[in-house]
C-alpha atoms as a PDB file:
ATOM      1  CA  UNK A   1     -37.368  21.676  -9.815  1.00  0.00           C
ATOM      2  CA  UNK A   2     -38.868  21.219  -6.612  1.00  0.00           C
ATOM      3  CA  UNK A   3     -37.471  20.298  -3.388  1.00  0.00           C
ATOM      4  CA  UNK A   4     -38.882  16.766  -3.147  1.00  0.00           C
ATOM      5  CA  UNK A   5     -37.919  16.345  -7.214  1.00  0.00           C
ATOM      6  CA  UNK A   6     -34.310  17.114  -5.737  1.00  0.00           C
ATOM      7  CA  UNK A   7     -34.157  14.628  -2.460  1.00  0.00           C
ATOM      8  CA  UNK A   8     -35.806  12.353  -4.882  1.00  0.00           C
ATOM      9  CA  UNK A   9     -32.851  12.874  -7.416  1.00  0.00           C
ATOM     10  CA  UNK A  10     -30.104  12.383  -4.736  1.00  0.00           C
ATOM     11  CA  UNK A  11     -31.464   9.346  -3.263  1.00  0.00           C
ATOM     12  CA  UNK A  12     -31.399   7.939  -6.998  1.00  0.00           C
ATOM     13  CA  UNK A  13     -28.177   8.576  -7.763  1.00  0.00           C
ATOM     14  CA  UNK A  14     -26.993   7.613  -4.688  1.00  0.00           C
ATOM     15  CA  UNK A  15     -28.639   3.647  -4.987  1.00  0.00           C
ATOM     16  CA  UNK A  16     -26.771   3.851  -8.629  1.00  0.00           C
ATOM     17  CA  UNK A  17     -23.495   4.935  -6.654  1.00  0.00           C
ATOM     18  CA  UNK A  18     -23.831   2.492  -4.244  1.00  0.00           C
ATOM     19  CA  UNK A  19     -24.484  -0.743  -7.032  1.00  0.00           C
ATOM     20  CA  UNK A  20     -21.743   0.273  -9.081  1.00  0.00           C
ATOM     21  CA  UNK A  21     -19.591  -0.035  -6.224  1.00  0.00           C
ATOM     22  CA  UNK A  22     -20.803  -3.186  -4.986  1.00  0.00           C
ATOM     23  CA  UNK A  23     -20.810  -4.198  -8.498  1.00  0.00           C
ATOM     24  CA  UNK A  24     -17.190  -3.081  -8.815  1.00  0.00           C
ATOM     25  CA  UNK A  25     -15.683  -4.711  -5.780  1.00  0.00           C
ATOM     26  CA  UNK A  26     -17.103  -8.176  -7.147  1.00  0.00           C
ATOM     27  CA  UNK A  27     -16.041  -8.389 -10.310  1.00  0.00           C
ATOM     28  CA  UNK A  28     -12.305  -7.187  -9.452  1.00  0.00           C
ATOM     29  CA  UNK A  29     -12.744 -10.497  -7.150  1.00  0.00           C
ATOM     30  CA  UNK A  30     -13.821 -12.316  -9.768  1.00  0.00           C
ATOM     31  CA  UNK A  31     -12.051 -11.006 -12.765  1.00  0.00           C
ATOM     32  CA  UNK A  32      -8.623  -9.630 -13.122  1.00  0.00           C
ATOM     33  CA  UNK A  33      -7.962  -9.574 -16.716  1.00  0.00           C
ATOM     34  CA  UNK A  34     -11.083  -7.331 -18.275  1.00  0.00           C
ATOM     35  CA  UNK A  35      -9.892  -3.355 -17.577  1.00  0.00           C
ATOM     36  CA  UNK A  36     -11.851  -1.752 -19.290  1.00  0.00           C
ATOM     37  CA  UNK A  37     -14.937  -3.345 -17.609  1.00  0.00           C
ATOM     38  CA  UNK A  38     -13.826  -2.309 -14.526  1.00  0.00           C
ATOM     39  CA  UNK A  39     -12.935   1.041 -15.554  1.00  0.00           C
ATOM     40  CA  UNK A  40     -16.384   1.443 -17.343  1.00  0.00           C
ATOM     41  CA  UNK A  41     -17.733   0.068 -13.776  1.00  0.00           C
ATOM     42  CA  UNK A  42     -15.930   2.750 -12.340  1.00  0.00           C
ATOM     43  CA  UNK A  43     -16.601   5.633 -14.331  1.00  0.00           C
ATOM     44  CA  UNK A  44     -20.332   4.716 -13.192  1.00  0.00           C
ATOM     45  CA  UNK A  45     -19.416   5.293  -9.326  1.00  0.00           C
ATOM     46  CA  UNK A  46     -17.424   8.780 -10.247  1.00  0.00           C
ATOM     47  CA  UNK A  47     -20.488  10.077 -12.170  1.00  0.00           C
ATOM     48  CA  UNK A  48     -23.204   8.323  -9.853  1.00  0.00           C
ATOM     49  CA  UNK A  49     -21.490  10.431  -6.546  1.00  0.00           C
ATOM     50  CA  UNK A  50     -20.894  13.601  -8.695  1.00  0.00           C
ATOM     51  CA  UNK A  51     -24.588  13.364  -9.351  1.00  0.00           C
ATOM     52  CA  UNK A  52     -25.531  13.554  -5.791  1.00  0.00           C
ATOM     53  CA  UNK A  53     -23.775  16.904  -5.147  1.00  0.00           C
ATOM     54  CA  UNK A  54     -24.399  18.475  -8.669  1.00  0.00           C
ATOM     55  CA  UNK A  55     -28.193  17.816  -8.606  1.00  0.00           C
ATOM     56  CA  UNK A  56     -28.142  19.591  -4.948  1.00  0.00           C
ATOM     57  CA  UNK A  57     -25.948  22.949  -6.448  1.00  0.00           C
ATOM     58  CA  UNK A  58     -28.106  23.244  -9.207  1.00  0.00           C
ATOM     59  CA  UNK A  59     -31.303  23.189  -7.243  1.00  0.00           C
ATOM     60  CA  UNK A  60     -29.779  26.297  -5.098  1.00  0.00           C
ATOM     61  CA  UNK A  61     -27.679  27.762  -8.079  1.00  0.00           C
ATOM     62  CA  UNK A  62     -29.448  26.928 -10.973  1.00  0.00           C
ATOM     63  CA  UNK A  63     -27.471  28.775 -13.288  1.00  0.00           C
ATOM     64  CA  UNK A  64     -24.676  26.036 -13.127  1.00  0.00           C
ATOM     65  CA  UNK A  65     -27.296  23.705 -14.605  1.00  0.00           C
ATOM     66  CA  UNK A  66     -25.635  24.429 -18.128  1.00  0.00           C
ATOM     67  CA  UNK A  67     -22.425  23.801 -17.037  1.00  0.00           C
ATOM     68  CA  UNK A  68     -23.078  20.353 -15.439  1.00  0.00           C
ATOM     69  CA  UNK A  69     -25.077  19.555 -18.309  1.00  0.00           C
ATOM     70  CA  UNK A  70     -21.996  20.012 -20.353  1.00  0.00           C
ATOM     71  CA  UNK A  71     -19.518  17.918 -17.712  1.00  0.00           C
ATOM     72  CA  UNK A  72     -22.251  15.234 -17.912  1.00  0.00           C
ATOM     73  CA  UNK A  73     -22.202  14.315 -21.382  1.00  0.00           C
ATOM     74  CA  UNK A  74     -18.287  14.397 -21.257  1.00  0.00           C
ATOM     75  CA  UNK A  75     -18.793  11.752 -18.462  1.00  0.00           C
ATOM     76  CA  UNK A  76     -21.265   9.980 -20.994  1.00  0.00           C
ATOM     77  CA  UNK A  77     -18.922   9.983 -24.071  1.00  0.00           C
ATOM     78  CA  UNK A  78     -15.540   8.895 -21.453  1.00  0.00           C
ATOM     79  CA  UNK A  79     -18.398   5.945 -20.523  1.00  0.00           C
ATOM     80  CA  UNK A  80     -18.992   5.314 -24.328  1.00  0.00           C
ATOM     81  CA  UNK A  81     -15.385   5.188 -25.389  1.00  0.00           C
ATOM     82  CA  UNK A  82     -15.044   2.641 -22.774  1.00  0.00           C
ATOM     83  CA  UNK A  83     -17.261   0.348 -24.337  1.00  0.00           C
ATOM     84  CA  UNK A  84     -16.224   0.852 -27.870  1.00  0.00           C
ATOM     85  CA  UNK A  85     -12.428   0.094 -26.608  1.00  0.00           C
ATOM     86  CA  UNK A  86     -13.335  -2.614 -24.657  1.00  0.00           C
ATOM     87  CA  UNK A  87     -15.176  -4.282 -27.636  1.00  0.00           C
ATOM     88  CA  UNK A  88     -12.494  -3.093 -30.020  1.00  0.00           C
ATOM     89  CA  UNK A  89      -9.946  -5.370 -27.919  1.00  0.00           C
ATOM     90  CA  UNK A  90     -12.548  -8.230 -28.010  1.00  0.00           C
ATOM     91  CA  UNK A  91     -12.903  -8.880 -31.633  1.00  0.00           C
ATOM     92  CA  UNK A  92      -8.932  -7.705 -32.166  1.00  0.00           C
ATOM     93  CA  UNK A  93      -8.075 -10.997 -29.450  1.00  0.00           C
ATOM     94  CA  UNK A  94     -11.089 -12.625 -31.128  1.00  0.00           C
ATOM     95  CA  UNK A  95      -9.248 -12.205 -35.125  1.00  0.00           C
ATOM     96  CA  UNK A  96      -5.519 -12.941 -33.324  1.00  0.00           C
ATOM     97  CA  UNK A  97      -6.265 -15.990 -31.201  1.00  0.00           C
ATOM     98  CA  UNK A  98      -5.118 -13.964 -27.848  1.00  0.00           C
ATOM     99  CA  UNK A  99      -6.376 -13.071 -24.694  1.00  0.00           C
ATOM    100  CA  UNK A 100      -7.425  -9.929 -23.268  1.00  0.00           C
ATOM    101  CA  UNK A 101      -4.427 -10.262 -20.900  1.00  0.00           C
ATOM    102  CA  UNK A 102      -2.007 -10.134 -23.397  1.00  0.00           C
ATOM    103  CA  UNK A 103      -3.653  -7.093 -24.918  1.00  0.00           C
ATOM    104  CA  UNK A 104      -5.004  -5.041 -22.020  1.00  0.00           C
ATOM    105  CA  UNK A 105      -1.840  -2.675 -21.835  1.00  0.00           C
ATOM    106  CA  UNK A 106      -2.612  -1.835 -25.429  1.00  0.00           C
ATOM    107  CA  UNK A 107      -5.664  -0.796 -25.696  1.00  0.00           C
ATOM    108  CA  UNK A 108      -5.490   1.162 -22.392  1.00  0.00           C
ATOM    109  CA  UNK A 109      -2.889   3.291 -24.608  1.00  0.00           C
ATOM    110  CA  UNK A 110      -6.046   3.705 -26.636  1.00  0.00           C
ATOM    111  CA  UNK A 111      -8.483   4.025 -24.486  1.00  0.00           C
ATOM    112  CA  UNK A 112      -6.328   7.245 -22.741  1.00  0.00           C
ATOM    113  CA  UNK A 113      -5.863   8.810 -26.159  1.00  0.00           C
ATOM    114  CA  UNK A 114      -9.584   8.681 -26.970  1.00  0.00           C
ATOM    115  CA  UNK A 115     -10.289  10.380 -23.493  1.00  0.00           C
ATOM    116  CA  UNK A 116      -7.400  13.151 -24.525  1.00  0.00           C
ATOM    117  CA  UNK A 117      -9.276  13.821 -27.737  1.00  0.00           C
ATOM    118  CA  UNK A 118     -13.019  13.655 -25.901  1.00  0.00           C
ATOM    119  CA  UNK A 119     -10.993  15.893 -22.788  1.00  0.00           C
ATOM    120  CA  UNK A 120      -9.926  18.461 -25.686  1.00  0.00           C
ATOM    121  CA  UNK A 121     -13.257  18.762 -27.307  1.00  0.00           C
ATOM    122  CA  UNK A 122     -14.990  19.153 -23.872  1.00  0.00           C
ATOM    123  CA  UNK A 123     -12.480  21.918 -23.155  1.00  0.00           C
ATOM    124  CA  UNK A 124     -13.369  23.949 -26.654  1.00  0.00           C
ATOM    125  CA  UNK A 125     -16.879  23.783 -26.067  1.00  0.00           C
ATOM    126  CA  UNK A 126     -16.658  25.344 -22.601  1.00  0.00           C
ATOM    127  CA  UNK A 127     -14.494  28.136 -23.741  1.00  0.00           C
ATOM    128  CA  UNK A 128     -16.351  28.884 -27.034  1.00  0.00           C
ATOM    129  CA  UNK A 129     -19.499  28.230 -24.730  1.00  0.00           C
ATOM    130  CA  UNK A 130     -17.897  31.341 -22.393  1.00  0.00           C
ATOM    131  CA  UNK A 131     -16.699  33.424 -24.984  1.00  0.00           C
ATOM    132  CA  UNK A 132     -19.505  33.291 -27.649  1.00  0.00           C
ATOM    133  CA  UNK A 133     -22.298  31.090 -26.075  1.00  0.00           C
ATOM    134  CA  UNK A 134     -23.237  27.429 -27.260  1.00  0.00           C
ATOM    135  CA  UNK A 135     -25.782  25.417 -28.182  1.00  0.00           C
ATOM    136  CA  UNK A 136     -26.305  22.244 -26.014  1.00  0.00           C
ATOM    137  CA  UNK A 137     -28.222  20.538 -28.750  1.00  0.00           C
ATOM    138  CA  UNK A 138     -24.970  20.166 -30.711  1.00  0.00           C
ATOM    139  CA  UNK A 139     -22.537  18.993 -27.744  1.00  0.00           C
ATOM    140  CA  UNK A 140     -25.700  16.322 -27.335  1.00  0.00           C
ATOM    141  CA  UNK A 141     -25.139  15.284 -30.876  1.00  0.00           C
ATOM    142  CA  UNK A 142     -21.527  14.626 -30.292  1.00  0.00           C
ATOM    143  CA  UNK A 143     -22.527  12.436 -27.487  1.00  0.00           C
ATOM    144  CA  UNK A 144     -25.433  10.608 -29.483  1.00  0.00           C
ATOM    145  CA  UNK A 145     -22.621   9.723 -32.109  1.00  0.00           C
ATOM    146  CA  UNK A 146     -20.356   7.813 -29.626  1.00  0.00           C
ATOM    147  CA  UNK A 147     -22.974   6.297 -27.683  1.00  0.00           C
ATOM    148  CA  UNK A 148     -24.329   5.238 -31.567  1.00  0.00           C
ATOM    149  CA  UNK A 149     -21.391   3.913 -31.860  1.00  0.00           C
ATOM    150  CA  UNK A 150     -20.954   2.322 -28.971  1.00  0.00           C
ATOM    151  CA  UNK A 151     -24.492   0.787 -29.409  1.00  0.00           C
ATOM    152  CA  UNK A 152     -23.770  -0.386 -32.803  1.00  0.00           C
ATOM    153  CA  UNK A 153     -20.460  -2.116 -31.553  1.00  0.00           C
ATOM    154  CA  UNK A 154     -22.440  -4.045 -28.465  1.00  0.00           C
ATOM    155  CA  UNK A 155     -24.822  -5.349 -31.040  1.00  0.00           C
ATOM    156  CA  UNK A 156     -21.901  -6.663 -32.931  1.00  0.00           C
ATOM    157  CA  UNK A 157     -20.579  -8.115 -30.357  1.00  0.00           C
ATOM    158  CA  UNK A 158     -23.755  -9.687 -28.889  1.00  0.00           C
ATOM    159  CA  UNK A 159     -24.424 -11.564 -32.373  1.00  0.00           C
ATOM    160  CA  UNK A 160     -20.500 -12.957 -32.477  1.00  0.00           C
ATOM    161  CA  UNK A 161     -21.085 -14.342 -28.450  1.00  0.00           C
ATOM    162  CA  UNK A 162     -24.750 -16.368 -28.593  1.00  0.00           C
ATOM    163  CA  UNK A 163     -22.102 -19.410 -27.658  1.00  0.00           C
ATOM    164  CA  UNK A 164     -21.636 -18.185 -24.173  1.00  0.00           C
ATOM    165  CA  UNK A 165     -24.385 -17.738 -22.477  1.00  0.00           C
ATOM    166  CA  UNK A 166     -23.282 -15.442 -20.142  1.00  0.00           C
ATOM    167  CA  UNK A 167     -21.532 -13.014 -22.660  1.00  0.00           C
ATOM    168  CA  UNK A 168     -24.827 -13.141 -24.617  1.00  0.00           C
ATOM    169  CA  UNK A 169     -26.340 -11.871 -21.696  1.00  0.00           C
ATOM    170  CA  UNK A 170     -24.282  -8.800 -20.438  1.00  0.00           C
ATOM    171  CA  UNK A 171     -24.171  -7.841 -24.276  1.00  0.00           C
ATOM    172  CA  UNK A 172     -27.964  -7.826 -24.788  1.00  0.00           C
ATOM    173  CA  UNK A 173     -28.502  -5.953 -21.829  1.00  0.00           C
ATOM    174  CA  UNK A 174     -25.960  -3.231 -22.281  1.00  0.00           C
ATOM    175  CA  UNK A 175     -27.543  -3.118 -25.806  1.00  0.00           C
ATOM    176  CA  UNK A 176     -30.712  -2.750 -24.347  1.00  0.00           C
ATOM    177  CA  UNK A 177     -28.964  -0.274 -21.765  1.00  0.00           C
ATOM    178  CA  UNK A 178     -28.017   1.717 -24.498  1.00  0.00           C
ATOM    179  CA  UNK A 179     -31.070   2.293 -26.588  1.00  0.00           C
ATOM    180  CA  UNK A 180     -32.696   3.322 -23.379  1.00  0.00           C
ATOM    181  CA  UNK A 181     -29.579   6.212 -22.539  1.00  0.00           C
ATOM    182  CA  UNK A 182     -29.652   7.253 -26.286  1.00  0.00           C
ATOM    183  CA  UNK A 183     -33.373   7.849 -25.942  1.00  0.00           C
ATOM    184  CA  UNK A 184     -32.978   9.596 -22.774  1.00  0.00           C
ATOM    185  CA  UNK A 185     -30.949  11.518 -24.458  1.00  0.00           C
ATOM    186  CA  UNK A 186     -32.910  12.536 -27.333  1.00  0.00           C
ATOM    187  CA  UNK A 187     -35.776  12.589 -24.909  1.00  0.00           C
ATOM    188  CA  UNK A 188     -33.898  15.767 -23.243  1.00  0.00           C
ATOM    189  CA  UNK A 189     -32.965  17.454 -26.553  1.00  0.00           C
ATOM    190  CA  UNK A 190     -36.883  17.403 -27.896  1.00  0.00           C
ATOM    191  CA  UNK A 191     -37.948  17.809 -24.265  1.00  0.00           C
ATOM    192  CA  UNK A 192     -41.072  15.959 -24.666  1.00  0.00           C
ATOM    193  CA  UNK A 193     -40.668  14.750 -20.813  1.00  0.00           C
ATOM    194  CA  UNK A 194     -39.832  16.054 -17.406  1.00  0.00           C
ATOM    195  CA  UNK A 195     -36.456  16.229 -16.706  1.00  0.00           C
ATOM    196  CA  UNK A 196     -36.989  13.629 -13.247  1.00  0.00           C
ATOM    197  CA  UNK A 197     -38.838  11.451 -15.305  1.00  0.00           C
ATOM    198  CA  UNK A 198     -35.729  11.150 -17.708  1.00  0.00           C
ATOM    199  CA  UNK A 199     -32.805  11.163 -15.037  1.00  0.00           C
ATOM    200  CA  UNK A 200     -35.204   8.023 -13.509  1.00  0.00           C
ATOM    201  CA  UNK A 201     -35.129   6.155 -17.139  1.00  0.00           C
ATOM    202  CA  UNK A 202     -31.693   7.104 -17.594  1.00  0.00           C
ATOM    203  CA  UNK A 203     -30.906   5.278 -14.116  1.00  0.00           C
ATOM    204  CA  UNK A 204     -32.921   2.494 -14.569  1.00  0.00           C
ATOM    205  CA  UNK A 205     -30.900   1.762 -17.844  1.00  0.00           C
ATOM    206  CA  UNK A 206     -27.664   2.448 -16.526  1.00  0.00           C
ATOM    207  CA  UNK A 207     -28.518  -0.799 -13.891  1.00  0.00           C
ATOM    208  CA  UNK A 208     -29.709  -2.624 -16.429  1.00  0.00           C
ATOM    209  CA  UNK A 209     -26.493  -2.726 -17.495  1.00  0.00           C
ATOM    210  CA  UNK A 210     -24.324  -2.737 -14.329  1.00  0.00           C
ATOM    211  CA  UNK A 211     -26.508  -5.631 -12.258  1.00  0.00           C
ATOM    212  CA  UNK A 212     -25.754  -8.461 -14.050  1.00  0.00           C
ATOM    213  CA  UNK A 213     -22.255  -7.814 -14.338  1.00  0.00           C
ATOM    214  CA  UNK A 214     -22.255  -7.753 -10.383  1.00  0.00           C
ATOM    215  CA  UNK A 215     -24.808 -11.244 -10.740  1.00  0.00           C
ATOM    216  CA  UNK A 216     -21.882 -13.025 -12.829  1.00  0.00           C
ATOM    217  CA  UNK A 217     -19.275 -11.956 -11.009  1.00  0.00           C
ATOM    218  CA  UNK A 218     -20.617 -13.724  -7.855  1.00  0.00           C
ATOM    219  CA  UNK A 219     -18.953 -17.204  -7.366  1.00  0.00           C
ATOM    220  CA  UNK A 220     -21.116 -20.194  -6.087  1.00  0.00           C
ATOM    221  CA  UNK A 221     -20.898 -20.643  -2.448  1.00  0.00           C
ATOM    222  CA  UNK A 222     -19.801 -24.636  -1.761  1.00  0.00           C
ATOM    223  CA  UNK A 223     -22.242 -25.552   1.247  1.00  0.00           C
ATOM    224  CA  UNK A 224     -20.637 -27.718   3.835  1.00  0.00           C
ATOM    225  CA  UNK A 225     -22.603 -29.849   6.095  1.00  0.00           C
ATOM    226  CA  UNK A 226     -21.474 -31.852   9.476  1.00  0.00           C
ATOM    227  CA  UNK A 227     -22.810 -35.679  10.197  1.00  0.00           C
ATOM    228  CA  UNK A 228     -21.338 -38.024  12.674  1.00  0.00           C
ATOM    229  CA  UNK A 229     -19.112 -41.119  11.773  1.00  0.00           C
ATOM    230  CA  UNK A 230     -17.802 -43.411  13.954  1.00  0.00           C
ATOM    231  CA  UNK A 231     -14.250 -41.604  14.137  1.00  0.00           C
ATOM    232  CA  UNK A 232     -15.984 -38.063  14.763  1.00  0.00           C
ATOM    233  CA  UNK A 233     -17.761 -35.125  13.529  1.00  0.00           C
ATOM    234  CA  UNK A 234     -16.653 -34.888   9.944  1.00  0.00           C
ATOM    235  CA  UNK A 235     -17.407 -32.102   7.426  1.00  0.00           C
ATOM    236  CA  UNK A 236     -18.532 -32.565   3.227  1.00  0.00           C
ATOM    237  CA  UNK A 237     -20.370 -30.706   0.986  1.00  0.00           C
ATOM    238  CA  UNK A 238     -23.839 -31.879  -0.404  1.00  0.00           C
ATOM    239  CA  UNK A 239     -23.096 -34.128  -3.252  1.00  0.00           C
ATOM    240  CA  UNK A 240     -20.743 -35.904  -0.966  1.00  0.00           C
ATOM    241  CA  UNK A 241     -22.957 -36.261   1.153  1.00  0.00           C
ATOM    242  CA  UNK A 242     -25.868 -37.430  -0.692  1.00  0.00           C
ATOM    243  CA  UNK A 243     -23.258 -40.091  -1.966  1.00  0.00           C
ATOM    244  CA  UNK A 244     -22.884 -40.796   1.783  1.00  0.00           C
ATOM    245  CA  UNK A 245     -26.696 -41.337   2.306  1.00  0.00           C
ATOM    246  CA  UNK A 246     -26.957 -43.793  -0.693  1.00  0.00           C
ATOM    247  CA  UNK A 247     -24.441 -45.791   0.448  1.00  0.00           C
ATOM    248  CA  UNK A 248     -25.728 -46.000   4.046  1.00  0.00           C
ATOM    249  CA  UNK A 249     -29.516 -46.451   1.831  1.00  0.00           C
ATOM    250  CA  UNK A 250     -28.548 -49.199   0.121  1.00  0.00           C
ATOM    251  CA  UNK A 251     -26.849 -51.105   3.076  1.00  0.00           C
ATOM    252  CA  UNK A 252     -29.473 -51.146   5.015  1.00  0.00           C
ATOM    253  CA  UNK A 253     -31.081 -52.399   2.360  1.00  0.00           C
ATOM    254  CA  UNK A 254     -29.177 -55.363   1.602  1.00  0.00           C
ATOM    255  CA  UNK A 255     -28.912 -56.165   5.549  1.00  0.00           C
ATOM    256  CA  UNK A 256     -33.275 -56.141   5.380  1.00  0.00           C
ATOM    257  CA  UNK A 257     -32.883 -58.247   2.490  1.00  0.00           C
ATOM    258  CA  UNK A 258     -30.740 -60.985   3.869  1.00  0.00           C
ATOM    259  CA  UNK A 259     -32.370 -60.999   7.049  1.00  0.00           C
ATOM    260  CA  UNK A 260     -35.973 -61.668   5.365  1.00  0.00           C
ATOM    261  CA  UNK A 261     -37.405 -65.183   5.249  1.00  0.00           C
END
């Protein structure tokens, strides 16, 4: 990979790093209750900085680019498990009649032991990988299952939320976000693209994802506007005072009226 291909790579990553932060910090404003959204929205900024400095070793050492390629799709199946957990305590509040605060502590218990069991398997393959050599195609595969899964579980979820508008939303577009990673994916294994081209689609549908969850999480600002009264300068927001204004309409009104011939 060239040089340019490289810079071009950093300066990607870094605008994903740099949205999934922003995109972080407003939805822990705006929502306390959902972990695993936030962790998932997390996991995106650990991987998104990684990125920046991994993409710059391997262009100068580009013998590590096995190795990151195996760290990577651990980071993709962690991101994965996230999701499935995070729907998996959806539809378990959604059957029980609770809310995700009253379950959050449990299926963080979960979520840890999946990422034990995904932490072991990543550990195997890099010592089998040192000791006998692997093939990449087959760690892939694992990660294709659990993002599958994951995708699978989203479109569940989508079809049980058309109600809410909102959750309609974020789940068709991290359905969507996921058909485009799992064909990234598959792009890579068959290799039927440039690698740049596919980190670029890969990033694009990892903000497909992450945006709106930063657009929902913003809270309407309450405009307030200053008019004189006859005790002052006083202070309301619009609909106040466009009540104000057809009041004051609608006496002048009545004084032209009673004053006509």
């Amino acid at each position: 990979m060239s040089l340019e291909s490289t810079i071009a790579l950093m300066i990607t990553f870094l605008l994903a790093g740099l949205g999934s932060a922003f995109t972080l910090v407003r939805y822990r404003r705006a929502n306390q209750t959902a972990w695993l959204k936030g962790i998932m929205l997390l996991w995106y900024c650990i991987a998104s900085i990684l990125s920046i400095f991994t993409v710059c070793i391997a262009h100068f050492y580009p013998a590590t680019s096995r190795y990151w390629t195996v760290f990577y799709n651990l980071a993709g199946q962690l991101i994965s498990l996230t999701g499935i957990v995070d729907v998996s305590q959806f539809a378990y509040c959604r059957k029980n009649l609770l809310m995700l605060v009253d379950t959050n502590v449990l299926f963080l218990k979960f979520y840890l032991l999946s990422c034990a069991g995904c932490l072991l398997v990543y550990v195997g393959i890099v010592i089998y990988d040192a000791l006998e050599g692997t093939n990449l195609t087959a760690y892939r595969s694992v990660t294709l299952v659990v993002i599958g899964t994951e995708m699978i579980m989203y479109g569940w979820a989508m079809t049980k939320l058309l109600v809410s508008k909102r959750a309609a939303v974020y789940y068709t577009l991290t359905f969507i976000s996921r058909i485009g990673i799992f064909t990234s994916i598959i792009s890579r294994i068959v290799g039927f693209l440039p690698s740049q081209t596919i980190s670029i689609t890969h990033f694009i549908f990892v903000m497909i994802a992450v945006v709106p969850i930063g657009v929902f999480s913003m809270k309407p600002v309450k405009r307030r506007w200053r008019f004189p009264t006859k005790y002052g300068t006083s202070h309301a927001s619009p609909h106040i005072l466009s009540k104000f204004d057809r009041k004051k309409r609608s006496k002048r009104a009545g004084d032209a009226g009673s004053s006509a011939p």
